[in-house]
N, C-alpha and C. Protein backbone atom coordinates (compact mmCIF):
# COMPACT_ATOMS: atom_id res chain seq x y z
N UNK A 1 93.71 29.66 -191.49
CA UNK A 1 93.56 29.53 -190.06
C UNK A 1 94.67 28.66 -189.52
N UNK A 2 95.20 28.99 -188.89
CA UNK A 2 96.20 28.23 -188.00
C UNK A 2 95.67 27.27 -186.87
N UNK A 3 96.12 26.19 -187.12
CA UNK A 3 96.04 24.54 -186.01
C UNK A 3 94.50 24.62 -186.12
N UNK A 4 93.69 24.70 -187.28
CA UNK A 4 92.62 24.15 -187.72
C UNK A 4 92.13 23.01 -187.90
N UNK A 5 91.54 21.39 -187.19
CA UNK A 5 91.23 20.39 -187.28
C UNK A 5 89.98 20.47 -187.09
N UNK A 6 89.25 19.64 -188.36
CA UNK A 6 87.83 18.88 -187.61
C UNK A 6 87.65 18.13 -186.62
N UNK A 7 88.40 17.12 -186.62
CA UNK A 7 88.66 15.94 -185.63
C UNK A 7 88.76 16.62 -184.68
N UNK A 8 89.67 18.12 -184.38
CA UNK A 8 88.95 18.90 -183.01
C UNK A 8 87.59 18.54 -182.54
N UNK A 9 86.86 18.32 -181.48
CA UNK A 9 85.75 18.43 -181.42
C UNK A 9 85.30 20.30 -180.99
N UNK A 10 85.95 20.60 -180.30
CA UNK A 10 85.78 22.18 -179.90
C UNK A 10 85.89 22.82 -181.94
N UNK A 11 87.04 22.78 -182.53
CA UNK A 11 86.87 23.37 -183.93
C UNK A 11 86.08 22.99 -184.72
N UNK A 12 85.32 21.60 -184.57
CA UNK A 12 84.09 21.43 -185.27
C UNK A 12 82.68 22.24 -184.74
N UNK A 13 82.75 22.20 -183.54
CA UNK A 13 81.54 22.72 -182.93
C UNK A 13 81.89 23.98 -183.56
N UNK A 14 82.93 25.15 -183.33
CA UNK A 14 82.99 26.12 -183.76
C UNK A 14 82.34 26.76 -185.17
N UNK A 15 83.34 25.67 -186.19
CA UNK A 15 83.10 25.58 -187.28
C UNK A 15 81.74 25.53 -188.12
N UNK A 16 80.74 24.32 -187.33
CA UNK A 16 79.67 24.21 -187.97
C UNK A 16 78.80 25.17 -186.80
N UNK A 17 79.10 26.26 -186.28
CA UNK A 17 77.94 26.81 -185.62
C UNK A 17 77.54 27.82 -186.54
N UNK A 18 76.25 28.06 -187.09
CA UNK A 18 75.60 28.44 -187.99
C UNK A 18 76.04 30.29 -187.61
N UNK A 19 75.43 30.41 -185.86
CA UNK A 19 75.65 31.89 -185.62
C UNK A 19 77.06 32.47 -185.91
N UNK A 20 77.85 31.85 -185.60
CA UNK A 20 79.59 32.06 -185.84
C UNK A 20 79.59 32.78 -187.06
N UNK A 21 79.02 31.42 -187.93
CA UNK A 21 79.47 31.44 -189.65
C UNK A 21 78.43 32.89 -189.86
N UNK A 22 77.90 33.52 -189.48
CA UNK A 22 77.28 34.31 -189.67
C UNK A 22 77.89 35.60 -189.32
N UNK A 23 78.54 35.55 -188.20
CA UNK A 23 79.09 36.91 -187.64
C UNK A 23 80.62 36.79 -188.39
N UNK A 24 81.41 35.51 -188.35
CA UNK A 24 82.40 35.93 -189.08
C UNK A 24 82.51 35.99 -190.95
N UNK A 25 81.52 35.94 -191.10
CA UNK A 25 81.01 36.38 -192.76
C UNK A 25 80.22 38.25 -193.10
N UNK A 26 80.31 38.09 -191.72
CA UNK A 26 79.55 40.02 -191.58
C UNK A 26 80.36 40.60 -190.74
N UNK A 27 81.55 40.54 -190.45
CA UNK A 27 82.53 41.49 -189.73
C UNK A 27 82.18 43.12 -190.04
N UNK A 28 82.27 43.47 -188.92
CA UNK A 28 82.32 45.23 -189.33
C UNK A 28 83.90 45.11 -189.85
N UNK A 29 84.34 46.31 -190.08
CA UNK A 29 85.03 47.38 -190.60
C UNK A 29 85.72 48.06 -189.61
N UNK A 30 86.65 48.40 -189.56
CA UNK A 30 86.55 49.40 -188.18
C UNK A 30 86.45 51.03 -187.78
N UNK A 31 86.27 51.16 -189.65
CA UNK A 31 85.49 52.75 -189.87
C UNK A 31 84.35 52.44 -189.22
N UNK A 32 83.73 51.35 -189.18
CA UNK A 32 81.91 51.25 -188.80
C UNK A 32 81.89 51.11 -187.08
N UNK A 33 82.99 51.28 -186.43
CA UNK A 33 82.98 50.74 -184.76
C UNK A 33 82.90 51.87 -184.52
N UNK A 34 81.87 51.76 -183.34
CA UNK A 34 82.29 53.60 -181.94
C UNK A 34 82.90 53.02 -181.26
N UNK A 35 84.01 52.92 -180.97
CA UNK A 35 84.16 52.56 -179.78
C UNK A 35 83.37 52.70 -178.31
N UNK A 36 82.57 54.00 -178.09
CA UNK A 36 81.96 53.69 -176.97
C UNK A 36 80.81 52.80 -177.23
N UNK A 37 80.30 52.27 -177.89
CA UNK A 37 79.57 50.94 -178.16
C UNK A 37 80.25 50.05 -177.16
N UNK A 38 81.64 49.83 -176.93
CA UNK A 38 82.12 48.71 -176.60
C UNK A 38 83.09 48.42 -175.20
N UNK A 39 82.93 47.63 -174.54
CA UNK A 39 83.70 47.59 -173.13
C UNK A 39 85.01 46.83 -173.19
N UNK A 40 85.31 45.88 -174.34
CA UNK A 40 86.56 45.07 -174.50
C UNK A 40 86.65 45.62 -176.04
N UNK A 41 88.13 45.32 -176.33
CA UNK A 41 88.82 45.02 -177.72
C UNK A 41 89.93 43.74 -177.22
N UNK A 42 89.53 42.71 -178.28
CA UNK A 42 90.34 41.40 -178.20
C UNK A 42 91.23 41.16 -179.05
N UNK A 43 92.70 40.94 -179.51
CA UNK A 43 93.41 40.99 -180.45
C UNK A 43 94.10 39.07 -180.55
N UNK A 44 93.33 38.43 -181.66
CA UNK A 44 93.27 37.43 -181.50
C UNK A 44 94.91 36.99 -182.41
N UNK A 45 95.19 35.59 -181.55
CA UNK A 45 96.56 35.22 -182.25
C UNK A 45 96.72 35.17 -183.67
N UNK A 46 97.81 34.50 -183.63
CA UNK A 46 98.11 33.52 -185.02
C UNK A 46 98.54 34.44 -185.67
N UNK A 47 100.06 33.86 -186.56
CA UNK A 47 101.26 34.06 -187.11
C UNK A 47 100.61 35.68 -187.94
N UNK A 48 100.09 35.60 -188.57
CA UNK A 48 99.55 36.73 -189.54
C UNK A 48 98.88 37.51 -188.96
N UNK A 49 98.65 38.22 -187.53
CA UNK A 49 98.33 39.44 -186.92
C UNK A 49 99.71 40.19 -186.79
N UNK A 50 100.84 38.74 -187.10
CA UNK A 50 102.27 40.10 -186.73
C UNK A 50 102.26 41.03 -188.40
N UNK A 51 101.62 40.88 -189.43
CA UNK A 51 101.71 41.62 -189.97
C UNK A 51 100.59 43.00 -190.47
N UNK A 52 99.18 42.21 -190.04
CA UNK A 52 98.26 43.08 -190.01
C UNK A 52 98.22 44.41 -189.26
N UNK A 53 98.39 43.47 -187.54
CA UNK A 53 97.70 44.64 -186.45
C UNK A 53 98.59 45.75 -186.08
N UNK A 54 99.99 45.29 -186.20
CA UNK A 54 100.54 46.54 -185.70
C UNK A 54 100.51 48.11 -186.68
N UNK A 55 100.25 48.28 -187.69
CA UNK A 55 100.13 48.90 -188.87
C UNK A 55 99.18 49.26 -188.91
N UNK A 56 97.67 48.46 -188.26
CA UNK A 56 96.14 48.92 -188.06
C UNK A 56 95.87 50.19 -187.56
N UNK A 57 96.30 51.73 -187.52
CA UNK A 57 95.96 52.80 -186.98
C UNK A 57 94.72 52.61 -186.34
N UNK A 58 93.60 52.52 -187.28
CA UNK A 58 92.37 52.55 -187.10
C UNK A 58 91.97 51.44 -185.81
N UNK A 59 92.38 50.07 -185.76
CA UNK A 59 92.20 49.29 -184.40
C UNK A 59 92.77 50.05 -182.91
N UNK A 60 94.48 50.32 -183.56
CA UNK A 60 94.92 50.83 -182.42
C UNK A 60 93.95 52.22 -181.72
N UNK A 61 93.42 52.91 -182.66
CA UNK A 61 92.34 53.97 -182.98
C UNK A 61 90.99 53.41 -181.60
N UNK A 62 90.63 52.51 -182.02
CA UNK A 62 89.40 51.98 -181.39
C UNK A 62 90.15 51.56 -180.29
N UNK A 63 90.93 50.56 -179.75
CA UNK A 63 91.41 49.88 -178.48
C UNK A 63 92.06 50.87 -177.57
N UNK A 64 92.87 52.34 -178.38
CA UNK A 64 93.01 53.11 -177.21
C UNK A 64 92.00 54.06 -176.59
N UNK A 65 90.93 54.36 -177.16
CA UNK A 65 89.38 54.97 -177.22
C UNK A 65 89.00 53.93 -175.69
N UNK A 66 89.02 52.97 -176.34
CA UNK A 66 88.02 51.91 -175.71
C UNK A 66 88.74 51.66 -173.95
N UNK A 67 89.80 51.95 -174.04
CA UNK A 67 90.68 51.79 -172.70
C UNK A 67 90.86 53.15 -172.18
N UNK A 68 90.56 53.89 -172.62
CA UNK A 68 90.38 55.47 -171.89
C UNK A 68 88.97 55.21 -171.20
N UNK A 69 88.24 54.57 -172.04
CA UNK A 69 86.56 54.88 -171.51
C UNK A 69 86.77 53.73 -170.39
N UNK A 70 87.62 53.46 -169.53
CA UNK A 70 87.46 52.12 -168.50
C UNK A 70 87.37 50.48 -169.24
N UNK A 71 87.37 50.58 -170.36
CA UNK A 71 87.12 49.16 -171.04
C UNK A 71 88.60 48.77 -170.82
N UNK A 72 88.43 46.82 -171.45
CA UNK A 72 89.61 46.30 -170.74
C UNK A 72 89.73 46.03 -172.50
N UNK A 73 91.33 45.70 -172.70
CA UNK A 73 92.52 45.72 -174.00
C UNK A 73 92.70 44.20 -173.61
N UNK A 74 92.33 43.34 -174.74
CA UNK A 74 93.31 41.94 -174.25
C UNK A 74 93.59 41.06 -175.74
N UNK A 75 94.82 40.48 -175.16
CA UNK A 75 95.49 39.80 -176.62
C UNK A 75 95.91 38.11 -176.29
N UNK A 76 96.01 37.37 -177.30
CA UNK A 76 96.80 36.35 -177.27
C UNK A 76 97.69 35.65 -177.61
N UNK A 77 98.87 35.18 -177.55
CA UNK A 77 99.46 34.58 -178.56
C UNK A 77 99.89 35.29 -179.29
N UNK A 78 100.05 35.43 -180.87
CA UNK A 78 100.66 36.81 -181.68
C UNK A 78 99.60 37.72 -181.73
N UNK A 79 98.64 37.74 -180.66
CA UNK A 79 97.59 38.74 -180.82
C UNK A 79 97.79 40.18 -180.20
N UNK A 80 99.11 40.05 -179.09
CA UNK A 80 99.70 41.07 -179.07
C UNK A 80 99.86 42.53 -179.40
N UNK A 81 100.50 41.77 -180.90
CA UNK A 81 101.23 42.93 -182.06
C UNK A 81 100.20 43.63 -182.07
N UNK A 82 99.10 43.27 -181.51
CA UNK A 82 97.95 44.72 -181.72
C UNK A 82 98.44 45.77 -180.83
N UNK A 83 99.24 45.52 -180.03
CA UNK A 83 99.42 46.51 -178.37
C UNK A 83 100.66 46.89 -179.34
N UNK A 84 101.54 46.59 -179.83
CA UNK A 84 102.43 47.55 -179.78
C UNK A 84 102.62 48.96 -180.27
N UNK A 85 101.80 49.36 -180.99
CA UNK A 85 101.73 51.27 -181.37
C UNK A 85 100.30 51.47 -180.99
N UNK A 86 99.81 50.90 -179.80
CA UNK A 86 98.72 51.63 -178.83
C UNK A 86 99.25 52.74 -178.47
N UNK A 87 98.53 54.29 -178.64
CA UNK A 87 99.24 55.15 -177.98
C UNK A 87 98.05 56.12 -177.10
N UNK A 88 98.51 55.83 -175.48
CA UNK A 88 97.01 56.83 -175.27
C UNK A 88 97.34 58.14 -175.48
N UNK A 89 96.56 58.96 -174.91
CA UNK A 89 96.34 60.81 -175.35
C UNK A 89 97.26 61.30 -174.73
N UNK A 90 98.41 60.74 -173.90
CA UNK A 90 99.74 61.44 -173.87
C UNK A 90 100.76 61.42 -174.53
N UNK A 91 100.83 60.25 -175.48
CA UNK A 91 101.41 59.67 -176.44
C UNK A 91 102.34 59.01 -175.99
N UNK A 92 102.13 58.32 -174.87
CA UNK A 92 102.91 57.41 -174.25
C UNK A 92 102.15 55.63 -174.98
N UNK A 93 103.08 54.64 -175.16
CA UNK A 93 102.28 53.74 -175.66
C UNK A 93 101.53 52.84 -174.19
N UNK A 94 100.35 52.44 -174.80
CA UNK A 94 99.74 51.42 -173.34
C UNK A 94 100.40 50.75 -172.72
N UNK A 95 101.38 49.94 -173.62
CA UNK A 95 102.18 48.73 -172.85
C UNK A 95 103.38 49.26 -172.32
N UNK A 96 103.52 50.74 -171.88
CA UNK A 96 104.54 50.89 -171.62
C UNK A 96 104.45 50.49 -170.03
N UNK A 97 105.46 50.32 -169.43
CA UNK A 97 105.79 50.26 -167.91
C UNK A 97 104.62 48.69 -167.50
N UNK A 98 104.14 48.40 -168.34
CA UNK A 98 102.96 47.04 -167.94
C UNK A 98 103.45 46.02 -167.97
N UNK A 99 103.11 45.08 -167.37
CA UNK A 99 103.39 43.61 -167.44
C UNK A 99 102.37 42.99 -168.66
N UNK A 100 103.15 42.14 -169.59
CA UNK A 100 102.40 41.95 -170.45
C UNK A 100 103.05 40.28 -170.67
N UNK A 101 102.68 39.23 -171.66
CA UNK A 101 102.95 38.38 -171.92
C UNK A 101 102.26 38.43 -173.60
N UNK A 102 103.08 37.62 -174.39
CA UNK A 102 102.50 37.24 -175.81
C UNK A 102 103.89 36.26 -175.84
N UNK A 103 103.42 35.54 -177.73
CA UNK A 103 104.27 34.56 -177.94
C UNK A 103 105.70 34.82 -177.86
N UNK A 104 106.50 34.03 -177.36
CA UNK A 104 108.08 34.08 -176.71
C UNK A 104 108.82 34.00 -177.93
N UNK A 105 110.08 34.43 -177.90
CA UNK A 105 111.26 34.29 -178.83
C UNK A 105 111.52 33.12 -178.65
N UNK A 106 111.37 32.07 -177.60
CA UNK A 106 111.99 30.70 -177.58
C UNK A 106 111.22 30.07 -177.91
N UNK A 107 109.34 30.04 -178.37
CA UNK A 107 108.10 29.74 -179.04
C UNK A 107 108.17 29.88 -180.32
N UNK A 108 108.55 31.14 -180.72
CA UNK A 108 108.64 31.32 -181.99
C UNK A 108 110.04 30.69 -182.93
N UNK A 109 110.98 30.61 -182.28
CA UNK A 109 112.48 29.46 -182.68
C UNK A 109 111.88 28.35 -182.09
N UNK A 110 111.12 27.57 -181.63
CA UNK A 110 110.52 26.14 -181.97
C UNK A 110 109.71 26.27 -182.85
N UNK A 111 109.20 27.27 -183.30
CA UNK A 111 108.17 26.98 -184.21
C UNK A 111 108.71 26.88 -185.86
N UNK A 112 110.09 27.48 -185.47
CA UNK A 112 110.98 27.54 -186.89
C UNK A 112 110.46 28.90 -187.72
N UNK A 113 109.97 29.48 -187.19
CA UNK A 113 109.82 30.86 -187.66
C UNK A 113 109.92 32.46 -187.25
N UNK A 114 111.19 32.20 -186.53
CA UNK A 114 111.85 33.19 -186.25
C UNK A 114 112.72 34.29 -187.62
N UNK A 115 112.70 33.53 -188.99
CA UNK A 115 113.01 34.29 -189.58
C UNK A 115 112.14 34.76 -190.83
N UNK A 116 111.00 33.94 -190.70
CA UNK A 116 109.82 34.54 -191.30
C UNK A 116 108.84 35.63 -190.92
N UNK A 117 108.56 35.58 -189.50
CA UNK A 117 107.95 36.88 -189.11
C UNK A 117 108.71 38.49 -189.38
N UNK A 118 107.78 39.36 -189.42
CA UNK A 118 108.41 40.08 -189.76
C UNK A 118 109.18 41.12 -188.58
N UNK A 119 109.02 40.77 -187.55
CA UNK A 119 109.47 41.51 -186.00
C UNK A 119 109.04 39.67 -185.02
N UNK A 120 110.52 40.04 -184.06
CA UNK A 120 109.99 39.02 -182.74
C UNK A 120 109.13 39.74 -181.82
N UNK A 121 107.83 39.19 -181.78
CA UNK A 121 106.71 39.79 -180.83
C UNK A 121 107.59 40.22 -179.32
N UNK A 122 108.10 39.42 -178.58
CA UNK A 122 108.76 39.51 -177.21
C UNK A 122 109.80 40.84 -177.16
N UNK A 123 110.67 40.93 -178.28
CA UNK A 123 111.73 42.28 -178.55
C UNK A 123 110.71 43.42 -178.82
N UNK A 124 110.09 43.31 -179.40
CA UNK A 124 108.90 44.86 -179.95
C UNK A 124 108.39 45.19 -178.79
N UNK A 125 107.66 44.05 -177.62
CA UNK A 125 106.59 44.51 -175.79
C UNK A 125 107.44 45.26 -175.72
N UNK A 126 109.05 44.85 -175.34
CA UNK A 126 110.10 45.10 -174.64
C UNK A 126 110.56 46.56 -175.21
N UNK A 127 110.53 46.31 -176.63
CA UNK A 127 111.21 47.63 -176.72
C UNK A 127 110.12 48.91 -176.88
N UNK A 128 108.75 48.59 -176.52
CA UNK A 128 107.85 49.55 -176.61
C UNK A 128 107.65 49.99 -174.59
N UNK A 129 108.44 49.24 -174.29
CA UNK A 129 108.39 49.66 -172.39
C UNK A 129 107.83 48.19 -171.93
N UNK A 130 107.52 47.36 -172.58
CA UNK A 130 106.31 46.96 -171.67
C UNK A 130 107.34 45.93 -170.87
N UNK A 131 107.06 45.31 -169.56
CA UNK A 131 107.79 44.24 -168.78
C UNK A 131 106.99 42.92 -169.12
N UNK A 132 108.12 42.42 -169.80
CA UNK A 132 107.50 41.09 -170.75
C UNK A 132 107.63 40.04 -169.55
N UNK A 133 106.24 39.23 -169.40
CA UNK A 133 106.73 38.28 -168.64
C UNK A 133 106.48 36.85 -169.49
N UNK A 134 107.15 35.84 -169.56
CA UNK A 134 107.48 35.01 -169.71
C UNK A 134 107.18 33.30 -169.07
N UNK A 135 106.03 32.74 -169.44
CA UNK A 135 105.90 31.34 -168.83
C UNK A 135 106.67 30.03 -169.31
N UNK A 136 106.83 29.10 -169.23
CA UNK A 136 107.23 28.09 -170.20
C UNK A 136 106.78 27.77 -171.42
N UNK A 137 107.66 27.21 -172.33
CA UNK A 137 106.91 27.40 -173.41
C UNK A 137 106.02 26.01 -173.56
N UNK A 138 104.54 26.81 -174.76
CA UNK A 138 103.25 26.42 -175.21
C UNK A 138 102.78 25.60 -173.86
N UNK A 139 102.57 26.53 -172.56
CA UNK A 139 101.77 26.06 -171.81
C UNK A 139 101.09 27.44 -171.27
N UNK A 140 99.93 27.23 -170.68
CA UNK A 140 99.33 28.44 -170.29
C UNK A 140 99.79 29.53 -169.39
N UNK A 141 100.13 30.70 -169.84
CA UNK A 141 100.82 31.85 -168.49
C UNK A 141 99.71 32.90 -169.39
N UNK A 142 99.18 33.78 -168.39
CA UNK A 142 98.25 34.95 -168.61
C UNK A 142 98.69 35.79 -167.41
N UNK A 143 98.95 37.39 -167.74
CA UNK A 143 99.07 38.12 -167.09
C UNK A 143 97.92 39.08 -166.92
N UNK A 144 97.84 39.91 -165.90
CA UNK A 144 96.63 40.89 -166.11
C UNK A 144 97.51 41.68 -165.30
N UNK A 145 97.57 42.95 -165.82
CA UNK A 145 97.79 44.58 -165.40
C UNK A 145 96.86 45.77 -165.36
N UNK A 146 95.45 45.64 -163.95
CA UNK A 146 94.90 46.40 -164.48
C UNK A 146 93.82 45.42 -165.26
N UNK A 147 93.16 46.37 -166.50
CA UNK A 147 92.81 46.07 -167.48
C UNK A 147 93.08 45.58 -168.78
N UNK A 148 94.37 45.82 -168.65
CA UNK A 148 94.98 45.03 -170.02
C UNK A 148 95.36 43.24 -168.99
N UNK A 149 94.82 42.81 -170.16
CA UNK A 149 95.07 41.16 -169.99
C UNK A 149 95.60 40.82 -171.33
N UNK A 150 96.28 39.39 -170.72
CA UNK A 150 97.26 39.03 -172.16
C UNK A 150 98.06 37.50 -171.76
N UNK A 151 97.78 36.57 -172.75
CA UNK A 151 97.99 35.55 -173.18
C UNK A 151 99.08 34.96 -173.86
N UNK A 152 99.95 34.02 -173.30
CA UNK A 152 101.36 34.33 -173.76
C UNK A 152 101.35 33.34 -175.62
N UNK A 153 100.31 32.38 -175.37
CA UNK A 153 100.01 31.28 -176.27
C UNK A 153 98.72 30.36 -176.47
N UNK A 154 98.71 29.95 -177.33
CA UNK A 154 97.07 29.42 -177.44
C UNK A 154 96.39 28.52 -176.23
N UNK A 155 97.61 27.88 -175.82
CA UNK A 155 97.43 27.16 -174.53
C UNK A 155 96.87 28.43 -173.19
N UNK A 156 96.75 29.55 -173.74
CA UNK A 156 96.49 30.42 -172.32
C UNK A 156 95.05 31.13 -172.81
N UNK A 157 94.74 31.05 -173.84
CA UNK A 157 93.53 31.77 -174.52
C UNK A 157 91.98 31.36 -173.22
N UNK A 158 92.01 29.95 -172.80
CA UNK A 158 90.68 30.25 -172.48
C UNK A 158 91.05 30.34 -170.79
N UNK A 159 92.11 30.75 -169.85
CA UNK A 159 92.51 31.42 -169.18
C UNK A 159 92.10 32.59 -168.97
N UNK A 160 92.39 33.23 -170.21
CA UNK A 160 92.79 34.82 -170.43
C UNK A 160 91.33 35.18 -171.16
N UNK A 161 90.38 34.67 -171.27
CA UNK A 161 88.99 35.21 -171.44
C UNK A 161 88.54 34.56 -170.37
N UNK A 162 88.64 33.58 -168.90
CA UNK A 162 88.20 33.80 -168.10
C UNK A 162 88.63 35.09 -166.80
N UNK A 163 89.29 35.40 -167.37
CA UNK A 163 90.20 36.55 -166.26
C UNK A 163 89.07 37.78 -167.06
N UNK A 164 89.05 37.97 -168.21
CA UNK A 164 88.24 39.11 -168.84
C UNK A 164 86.91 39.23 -168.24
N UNK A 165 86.42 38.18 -168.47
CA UNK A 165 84.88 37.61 -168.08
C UNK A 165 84.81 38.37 -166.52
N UNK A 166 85.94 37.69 -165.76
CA UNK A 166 85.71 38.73 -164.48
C UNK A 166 85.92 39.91 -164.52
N UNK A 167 86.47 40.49 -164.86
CA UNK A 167 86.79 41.92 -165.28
C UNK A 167 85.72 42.62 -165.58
N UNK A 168 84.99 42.25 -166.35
CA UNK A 168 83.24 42.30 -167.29
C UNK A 168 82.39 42.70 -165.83
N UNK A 169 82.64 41.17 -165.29
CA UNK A 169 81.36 41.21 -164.11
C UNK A 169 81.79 42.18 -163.02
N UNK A 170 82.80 42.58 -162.58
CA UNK A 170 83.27 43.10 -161.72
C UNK A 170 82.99 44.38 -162.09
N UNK A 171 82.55 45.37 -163.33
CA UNK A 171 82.17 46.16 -163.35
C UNK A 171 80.77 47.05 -163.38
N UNK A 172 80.29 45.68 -163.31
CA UNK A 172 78.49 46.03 -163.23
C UNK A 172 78.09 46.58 -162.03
């Protein structure tokens, strides 16, 4: 887990919440998801989704399902890389022509790992169409296009699930 502290008080509460430890010890699968079960797909940060999610058929599978049916797509931080081979049923990708935000090329060269990842998240939005926007770095910028919402850094995460949250209510 990345920037994991007890001394957090928010990552302790997390940590020792019994229901948590329960749901993240029983994860589905994502052979086991319908997507119409579901009104959001969330693509959560941290360094090691740039190598999982973009490669995930099966997520991209469920999140473009789930955004055809009116549901909202949202990412944070390197949670992104889930959007980039979203492709809806024209085979155009989601993030194309969208305003989007995830972690910056000038975030990721402070972080000193610009040559460990395996793609810069900001060049991949860009070169998949999307109009990358850009806040200062590791402070909160969240964009929303629509239904896709997106988080440029961890500093924007509980931003960018209150923008969702409305999104949620606004459709009832």
């Amino acid at each position: 887990m990345d920037g994991f502290d007890l001394e957090d008080p928010v990552n302790k509460e997390f940590w020792e919440n019994s229901q948590i430890q329960t749901a993240l010890n029983n994860t589905m699968k994502p052979s086991e998801i319908d997507p119409a079960d579901y009104v959001v797909i969330h693509f959560v940060g941290g360094h090691g989704t740039m190598w999982d999610f973009p490669q995930n058929e099966a997520l991209a599978g469920i999140a473009s399902r789930i955004y055809q049916n009116h549901g909202v797509v949202s990412a944070v931080c390197h949670g992104p890389a889930g959007l980039v081979n979203i492709k809806l049923p024209d085979g155009s990708y989601l993030i194309n022509g969208r305003e989007v935000a995830g972690f910056s090329n000038a975030e990721e060269k402070a972080a000193g790992l610009t040559e460990v990842v395996s793609f810069l998240l900001e060049d991949k939005l860009k070169e998949r169409g999307a109009k990358y926007s850009e806040g200062e770095m590791f402070t909160e910028h969240v964009v929303r296009d629509g239904r896709l919402v997106t988080g440029q850094n961890p500093q924007s995460a509980k931003k960018m699930a209150e923008i969702v949250l409305e999104l949620l209510k606004s459709k009832k």
